[in-house]
N, C-alpha and C. Protein backbone atom coordinates (compact mmCIF):
# COMPACT_ATOMS: atom_id res chain seq x y z
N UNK A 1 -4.68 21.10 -26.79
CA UNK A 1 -4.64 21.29 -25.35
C UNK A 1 -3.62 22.40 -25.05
N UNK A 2 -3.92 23.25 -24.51
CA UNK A 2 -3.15 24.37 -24.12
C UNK A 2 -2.18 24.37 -23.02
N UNK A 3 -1.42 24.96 -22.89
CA UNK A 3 0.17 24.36 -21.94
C UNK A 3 -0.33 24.39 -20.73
N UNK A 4 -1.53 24.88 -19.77
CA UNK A 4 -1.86 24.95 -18.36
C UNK A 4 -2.63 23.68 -18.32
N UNK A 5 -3.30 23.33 -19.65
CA UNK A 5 -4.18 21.86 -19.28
C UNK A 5 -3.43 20.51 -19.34
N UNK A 6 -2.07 20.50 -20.21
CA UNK A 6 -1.64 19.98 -20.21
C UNK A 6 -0.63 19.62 -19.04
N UNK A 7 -0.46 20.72 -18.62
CA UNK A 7 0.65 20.97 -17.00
C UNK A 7 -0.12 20.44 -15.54
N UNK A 8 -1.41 20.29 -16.08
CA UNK A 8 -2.14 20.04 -14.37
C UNK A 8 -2.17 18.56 -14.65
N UNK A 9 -2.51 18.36 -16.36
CA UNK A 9 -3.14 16.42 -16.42
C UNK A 9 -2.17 16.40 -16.33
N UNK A 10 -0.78 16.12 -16.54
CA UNK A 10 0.38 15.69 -16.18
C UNK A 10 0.89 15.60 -14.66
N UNK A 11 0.33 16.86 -13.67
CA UNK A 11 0.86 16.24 -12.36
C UNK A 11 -0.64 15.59 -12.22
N UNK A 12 -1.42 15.62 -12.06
CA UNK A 12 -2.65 14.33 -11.68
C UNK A 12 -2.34 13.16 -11.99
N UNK A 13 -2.01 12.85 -13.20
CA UNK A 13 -1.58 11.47 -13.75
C UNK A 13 -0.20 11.17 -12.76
N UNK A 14 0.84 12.19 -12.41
CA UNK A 14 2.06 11.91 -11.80
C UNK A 14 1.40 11.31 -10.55
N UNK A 15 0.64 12.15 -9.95
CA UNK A 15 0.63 11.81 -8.27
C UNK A 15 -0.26 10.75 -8.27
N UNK A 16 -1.69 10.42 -9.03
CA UNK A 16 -1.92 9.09 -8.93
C UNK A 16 -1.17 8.19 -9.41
N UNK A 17 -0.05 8.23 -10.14
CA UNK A 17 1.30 6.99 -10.51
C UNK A 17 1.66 6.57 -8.94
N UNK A 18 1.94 7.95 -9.01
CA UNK A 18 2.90 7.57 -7.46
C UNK A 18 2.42 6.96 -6.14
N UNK A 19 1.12 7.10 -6.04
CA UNK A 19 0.23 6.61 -5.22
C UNK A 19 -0.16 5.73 -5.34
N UNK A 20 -0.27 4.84 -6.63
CA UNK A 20 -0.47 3.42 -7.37
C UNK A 20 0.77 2.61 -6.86
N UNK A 21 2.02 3.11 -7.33
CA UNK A 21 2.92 2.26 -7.02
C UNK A 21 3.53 2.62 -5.64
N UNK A 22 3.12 3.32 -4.92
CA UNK A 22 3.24 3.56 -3.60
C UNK A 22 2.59 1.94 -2.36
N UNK A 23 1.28 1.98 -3.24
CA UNK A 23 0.27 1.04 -3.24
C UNK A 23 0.72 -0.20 -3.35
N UNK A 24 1.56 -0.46 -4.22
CA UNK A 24 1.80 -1.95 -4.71
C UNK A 24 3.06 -2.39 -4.05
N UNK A 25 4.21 -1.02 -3.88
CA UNK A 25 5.02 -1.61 -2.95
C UNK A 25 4.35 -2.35 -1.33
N UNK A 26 3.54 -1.31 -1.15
CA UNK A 26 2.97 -2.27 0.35
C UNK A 26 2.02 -3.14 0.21
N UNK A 27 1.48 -3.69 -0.73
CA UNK A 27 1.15 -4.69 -0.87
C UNK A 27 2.45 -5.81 -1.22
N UNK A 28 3.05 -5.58 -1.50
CA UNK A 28 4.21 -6.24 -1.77
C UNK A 28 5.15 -6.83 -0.25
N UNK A 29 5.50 -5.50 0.70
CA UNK A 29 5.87 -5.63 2.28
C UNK A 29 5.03 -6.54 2.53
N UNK A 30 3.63 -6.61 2.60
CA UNK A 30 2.92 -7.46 3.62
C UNK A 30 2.92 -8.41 3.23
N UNK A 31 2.98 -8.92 1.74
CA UNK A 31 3.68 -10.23 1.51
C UNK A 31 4.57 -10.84 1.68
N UNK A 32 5.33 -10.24 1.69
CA UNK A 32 6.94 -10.20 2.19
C UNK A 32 7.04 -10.70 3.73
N UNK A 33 6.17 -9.95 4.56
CA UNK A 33 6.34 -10.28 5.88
C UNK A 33 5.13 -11.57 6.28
N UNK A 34 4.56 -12.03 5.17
CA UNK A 34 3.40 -13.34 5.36
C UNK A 34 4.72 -14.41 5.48
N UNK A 35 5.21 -14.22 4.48
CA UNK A 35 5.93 -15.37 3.68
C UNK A 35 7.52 -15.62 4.94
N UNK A 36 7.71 -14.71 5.15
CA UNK A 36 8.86 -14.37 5.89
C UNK A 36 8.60 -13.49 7.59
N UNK A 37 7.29 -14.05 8.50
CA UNK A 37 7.54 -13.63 9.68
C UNK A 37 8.64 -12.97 10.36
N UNK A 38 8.22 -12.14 11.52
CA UNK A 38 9.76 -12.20 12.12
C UNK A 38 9.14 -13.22 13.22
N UNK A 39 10.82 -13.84 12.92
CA UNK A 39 11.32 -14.32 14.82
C UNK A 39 12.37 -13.97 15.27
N UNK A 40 12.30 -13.34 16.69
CA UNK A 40 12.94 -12.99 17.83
C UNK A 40 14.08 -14.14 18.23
N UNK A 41 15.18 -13.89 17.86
CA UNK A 41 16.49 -14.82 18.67
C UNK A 41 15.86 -15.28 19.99
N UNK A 42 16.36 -16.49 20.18
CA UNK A 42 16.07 -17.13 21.35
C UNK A 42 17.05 -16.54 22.33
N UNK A 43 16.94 -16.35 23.89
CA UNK A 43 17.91 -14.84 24.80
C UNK A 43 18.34 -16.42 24.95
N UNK A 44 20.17 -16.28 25.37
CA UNK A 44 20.38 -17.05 26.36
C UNK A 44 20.84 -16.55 27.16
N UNK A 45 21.17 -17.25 28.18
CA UNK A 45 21.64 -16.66 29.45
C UNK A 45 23.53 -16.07 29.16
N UNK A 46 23.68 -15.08 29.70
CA UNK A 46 25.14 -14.51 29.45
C UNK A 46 25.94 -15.46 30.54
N UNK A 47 27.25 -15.62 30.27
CA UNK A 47 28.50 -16.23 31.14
C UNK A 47 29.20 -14.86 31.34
N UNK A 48 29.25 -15.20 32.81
CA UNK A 48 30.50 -14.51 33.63
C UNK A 48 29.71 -13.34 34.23
């Protein structure tokens, strides 16, 4: 393999990595936020 074929499969393989585990982190967030909703503090009323 000659150094230009080898230089392009190397960023293709890079940027679909990165897009894979780009991928899995947000699959990961939305689990994260299943498991762990938010809730909003209850307001109370201020004194003074």
């Amino acid at each position: 393999m000659d150094i230009w074929s080898f230089g392009w499969t190397l960023s293709v393989i890079g940027m679909a990595g990165t897009m894979l585990v780009l991928w899995c982190l947000s699959l990961l967030i939305l689990l994260l936020r299943k498991i762990f909703p938010y809730k909003p503090e209850a307001t109370t009323p201020k004194k003074g």
